[in-house]
N, C-alpha and C. Protein backbone atom coordinates (compact mmCIF):
# COMPACT_ATOMS: atom_id res chain seq x y z
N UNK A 1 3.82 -0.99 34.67
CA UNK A 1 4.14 -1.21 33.27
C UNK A 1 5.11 -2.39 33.16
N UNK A 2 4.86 -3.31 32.00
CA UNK A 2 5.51 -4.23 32.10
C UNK A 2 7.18 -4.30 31.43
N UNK A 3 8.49 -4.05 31.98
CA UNK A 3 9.45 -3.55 31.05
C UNK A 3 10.24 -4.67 30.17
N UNK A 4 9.53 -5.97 30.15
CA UNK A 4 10.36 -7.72 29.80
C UNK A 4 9.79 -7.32 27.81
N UNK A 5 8.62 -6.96 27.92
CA UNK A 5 8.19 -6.85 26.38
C UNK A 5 8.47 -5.41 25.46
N UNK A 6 9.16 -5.90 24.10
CA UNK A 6 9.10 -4.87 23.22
C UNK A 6 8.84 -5.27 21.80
N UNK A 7 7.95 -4.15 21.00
CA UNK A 7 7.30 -4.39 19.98
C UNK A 7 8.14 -3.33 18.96
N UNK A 8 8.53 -3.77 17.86
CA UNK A 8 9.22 -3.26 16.62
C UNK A 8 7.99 -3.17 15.75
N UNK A 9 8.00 -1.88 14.60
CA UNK A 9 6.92 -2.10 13.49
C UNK A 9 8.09 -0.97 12.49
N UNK A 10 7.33 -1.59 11.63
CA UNK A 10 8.36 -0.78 10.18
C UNK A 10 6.97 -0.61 9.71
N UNK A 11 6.85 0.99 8.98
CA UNK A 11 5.89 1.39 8.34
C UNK A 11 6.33 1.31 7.05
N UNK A 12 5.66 0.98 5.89
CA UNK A 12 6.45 1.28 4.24
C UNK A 12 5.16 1.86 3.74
N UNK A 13 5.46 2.87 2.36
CA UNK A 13 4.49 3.38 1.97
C UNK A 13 5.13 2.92 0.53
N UNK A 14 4.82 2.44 -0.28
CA UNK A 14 4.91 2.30 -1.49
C UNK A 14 5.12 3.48 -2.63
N UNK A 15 6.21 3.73 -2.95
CA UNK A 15 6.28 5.26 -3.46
C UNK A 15 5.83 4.87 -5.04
N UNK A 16 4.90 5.50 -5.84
CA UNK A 16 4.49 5.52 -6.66
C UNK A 16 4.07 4.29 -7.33
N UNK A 17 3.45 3.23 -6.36
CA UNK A 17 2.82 2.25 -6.26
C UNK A 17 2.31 2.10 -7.87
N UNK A 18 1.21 2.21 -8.38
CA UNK A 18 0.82 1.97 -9.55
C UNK A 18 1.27 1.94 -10.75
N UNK A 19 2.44 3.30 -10.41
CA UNK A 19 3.00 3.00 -11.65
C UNK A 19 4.72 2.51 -11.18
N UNK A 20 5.35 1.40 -10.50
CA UNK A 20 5.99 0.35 -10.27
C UNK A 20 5.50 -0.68 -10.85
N UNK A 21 4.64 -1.01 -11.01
CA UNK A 21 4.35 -2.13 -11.12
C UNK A 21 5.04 -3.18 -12.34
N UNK A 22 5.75 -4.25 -12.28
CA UNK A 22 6.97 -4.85 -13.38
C UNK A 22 5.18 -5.86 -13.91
N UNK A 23 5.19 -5.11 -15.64
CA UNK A 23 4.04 -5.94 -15.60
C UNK A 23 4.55 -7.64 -16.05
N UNK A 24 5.52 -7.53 -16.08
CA UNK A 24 6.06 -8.92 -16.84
C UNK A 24 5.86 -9.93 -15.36
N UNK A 25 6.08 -9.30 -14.60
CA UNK A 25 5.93 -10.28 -13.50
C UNK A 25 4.25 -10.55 -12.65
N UNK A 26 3.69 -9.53 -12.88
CA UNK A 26 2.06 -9.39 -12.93
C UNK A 26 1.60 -10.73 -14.00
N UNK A 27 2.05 -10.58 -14.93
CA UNK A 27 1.67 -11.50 -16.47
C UNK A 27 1.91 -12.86 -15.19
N UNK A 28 3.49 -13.07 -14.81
CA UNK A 28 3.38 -14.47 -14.42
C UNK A 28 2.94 -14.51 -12.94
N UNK A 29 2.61 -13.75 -12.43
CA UNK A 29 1.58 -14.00 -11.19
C UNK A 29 0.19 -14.68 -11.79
N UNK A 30 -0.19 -14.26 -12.62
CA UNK A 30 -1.73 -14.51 -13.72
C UNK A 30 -1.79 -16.17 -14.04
N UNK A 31 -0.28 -16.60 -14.84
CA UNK A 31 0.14 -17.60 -15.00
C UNK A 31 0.23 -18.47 -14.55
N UNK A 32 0.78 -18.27 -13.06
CA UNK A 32 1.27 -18.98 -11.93
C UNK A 32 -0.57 -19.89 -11.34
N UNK A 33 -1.09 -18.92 -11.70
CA UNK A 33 -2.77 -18.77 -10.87
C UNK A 33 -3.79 -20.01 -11.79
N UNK A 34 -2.96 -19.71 -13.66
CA UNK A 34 -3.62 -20.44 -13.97
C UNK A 34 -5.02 -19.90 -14.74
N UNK A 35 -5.05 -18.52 -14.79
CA UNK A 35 -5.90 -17.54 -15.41
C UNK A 35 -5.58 -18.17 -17.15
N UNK A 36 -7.07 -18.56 -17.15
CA UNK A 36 -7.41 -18.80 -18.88
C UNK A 36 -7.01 -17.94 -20.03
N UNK A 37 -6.04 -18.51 -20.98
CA UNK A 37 -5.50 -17.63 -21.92
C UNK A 37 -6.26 -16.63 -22.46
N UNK A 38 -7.47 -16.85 -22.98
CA UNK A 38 -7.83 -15.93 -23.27
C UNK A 38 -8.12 -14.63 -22.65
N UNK A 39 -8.32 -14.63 -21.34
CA UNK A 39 -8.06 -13.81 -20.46
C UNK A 39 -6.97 -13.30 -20.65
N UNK A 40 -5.66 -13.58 -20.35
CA UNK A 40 -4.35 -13.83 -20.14
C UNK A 40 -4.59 -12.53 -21.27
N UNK A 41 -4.57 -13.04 -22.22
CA UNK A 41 -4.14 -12.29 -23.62
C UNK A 41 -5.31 -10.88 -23.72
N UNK A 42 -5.95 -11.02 -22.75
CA UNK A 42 -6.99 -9.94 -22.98
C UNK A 42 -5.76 -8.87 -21.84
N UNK A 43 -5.70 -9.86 -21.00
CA UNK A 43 -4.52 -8.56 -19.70
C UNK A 43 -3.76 -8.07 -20.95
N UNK A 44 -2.84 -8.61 -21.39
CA UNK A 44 -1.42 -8.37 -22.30
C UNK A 44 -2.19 -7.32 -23.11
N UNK A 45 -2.86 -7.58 -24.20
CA UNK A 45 -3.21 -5.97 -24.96
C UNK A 45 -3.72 -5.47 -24.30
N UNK A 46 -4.08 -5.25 -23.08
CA UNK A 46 -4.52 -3.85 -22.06
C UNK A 46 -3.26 -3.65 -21.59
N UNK A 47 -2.59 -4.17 -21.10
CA UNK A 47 -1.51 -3.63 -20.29
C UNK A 47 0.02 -3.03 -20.99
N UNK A 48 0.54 -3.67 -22.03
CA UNK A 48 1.38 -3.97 -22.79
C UNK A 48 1.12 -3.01 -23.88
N UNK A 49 2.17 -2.16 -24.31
CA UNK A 49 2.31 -1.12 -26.18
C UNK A 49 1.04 -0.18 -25.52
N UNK A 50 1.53 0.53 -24.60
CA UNK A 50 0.44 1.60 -23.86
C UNK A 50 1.58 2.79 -24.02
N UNK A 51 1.24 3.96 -24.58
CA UNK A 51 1.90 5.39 -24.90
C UNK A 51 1.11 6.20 -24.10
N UNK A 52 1.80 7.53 -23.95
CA UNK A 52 1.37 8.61 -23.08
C UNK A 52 1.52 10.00 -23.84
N UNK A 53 1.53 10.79 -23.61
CA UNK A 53 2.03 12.50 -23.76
C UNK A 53 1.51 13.38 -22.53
N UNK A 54 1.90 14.70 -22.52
CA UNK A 54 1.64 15.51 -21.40
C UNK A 54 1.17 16.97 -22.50
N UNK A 55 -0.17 17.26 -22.14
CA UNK A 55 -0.65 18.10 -23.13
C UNK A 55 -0.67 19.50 -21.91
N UNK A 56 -0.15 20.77 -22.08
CA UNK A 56 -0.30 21.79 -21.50
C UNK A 56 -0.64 23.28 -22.53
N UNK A 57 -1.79 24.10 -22.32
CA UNK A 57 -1.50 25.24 -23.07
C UNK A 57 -1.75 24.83 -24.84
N UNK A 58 -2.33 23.56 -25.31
CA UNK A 58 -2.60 23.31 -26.47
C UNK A 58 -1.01 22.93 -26.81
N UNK A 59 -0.01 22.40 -25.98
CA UNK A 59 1.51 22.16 -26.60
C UNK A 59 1.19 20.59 -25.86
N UNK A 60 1.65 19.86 -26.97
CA UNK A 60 1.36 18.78 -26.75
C UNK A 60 2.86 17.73 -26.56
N UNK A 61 3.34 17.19 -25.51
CA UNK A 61 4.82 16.37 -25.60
C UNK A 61 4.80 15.81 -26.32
N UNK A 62 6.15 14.96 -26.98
CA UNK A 62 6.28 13.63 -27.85
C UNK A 62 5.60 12.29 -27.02
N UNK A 63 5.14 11.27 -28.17
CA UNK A 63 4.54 10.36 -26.76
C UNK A 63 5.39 9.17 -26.37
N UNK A 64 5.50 8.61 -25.60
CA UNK A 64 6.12 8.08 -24.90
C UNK A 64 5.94 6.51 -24.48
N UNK A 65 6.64 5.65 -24.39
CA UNK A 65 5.85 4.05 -24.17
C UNK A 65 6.36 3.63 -22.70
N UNK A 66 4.73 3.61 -22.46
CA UNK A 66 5.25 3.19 -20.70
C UNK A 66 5.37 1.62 -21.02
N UNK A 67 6.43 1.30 -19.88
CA UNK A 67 7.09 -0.07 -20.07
C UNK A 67 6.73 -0.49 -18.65
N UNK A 68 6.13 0.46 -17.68
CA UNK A 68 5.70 -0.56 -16.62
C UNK A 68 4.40 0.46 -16.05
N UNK A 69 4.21 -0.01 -14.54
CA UNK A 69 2.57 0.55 -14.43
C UNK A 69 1.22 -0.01 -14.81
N UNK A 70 0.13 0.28 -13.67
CA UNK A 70 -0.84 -0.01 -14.32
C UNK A 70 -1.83 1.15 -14.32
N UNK A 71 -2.73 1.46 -15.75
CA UNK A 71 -2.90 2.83 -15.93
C UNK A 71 -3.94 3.42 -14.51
N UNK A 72 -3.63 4.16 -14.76
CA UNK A 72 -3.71 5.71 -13.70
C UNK A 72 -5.25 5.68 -13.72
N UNK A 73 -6.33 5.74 -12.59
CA UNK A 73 -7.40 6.20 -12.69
C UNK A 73 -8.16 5.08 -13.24
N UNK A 74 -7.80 3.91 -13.30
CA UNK A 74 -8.21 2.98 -13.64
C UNK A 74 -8.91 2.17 -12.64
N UNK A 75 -10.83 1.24 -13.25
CA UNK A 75 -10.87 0.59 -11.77
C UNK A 75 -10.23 -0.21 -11.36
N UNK A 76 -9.63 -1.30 -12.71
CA UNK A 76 -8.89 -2.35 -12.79
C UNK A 76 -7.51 -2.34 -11.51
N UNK A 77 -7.21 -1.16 -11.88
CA UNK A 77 -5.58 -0.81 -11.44
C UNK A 77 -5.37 -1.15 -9.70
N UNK A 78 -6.04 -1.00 -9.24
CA UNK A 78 -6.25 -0.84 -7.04
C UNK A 78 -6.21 -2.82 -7.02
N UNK A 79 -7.01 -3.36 -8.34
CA UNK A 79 -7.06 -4.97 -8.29
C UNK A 79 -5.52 -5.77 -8.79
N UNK A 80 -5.44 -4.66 -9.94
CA UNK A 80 -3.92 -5.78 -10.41
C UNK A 80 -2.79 -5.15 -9.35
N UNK A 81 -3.07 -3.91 -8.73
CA UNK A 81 -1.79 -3.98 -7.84
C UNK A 81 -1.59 -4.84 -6.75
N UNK A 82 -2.99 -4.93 -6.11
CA UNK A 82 -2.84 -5.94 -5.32
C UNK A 82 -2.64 -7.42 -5.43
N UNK A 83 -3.12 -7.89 -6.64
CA UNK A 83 -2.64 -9.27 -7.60
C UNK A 83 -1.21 -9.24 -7.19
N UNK A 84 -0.05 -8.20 -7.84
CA UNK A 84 1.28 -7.89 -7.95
C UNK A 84 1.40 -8.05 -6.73
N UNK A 85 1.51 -7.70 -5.96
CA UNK A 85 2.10 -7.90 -4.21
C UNK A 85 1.24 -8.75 -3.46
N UNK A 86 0.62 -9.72 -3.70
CA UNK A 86 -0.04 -10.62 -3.19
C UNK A 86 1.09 -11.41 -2.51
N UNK A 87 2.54 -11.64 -3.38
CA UNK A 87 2.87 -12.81 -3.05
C UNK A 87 4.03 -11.84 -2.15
N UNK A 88 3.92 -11.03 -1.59
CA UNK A 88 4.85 -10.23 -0.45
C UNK A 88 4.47 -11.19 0.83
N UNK A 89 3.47 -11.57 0.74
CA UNK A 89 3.36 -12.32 2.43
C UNK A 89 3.71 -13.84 2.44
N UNK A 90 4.76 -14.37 1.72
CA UNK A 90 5.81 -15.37 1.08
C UNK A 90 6.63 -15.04 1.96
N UNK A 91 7.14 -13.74 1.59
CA UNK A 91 8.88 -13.54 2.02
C UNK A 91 8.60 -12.75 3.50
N UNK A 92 7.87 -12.04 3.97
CA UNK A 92 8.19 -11.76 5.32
C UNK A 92 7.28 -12.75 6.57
N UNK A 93 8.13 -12.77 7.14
CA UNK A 93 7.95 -14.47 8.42
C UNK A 93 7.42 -13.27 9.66
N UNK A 94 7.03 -11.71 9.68
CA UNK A 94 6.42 -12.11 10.68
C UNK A 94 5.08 -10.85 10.96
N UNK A 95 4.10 -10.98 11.85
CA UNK A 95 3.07 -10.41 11.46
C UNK A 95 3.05 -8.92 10.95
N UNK A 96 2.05 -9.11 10.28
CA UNK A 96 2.17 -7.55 9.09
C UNK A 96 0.98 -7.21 8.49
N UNK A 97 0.57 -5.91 8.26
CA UNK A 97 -0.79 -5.96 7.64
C UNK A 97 -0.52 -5.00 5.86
N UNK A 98 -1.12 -5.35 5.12
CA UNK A 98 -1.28 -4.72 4.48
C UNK A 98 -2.30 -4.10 3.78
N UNK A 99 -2.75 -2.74 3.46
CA UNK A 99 -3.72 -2.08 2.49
C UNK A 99 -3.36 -1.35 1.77
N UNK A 100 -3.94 -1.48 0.52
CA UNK A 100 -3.44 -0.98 -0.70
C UNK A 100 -2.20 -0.76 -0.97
N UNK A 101 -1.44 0.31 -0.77
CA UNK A 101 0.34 0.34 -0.97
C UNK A 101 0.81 0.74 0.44
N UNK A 102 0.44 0.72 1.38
CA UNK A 102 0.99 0.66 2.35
C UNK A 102 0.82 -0.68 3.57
N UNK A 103 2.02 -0.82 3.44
CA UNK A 103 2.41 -2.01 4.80
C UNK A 103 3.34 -1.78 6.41
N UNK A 104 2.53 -2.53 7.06
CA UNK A 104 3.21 -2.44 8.51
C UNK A 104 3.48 -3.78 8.70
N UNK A 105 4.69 -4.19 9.48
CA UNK A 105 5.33 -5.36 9.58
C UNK A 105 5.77 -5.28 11.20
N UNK A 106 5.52 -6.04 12.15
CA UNK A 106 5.45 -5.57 13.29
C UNK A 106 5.91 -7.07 13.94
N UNK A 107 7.16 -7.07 14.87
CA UNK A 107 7.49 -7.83 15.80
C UNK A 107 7.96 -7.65 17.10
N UNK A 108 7.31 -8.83 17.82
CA UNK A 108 7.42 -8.43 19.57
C UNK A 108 8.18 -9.69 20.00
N UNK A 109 8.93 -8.87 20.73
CA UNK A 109 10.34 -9.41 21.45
C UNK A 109 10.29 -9.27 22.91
N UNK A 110 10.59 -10.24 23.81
CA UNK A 110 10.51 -10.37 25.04
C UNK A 110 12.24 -10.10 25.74
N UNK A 111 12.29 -9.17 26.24
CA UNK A 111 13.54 -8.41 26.81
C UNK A 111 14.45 -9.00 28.14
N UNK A 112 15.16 -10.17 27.99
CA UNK A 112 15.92 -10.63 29.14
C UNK A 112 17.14 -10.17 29.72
């Protein structure tokens, strides 16, 4: 066995991935890309002045305005999250893989 090499990996799981998502910064990822306004403005009223409630037993909650997230069960949603963290492989310098909300970031170091 060779004892000169050692390999580091950090596992991350993205805790509640979909609905993290800062859509204001999604909007300027879109921007940044250069996505045609009208598009643009088609994201914004889908994404943007979106309410919720939690209905149990015919009792229905007050509703609520989600201010970030992209909706739940959606096909769209697995695409704009990954849009949103596209630009994660900017800031870390060294090999790493990512799928869907989970990432491994992995470096090997030679032991003198």
């Amino acid at each position: 066995m060779d004892n000169t090499k050692l390999t580091a990996m950090v596992l991350l799981d993205f805790n509640s991935a979909f609905n993290s998502v800062d859509l204001d910064l999604l909007i300027g990822t879109f921007r940044a890309v250069n996505i045609p306004s009208t598009v643009l403005d088609w994201f914004q009223s889908y994404l943007f002045e979106r309410q919720h409630c939690v209905k149990t037993n015919d009792v229905s909650s007050d509703w609520l305005d989600l201010t970030a997230g992209v909706p739940q069960g959606d096909v769209l949603s697995p695409l704009l999250f990954s849009i949103f963290i596209k630009n994660i492989s900017k800031a870390i310098s060294s090999p790493f893989h990512l799928y869907a909300d989970d990432l491994q970031i992995h470096q090997h170091f030679e032991l003198t």
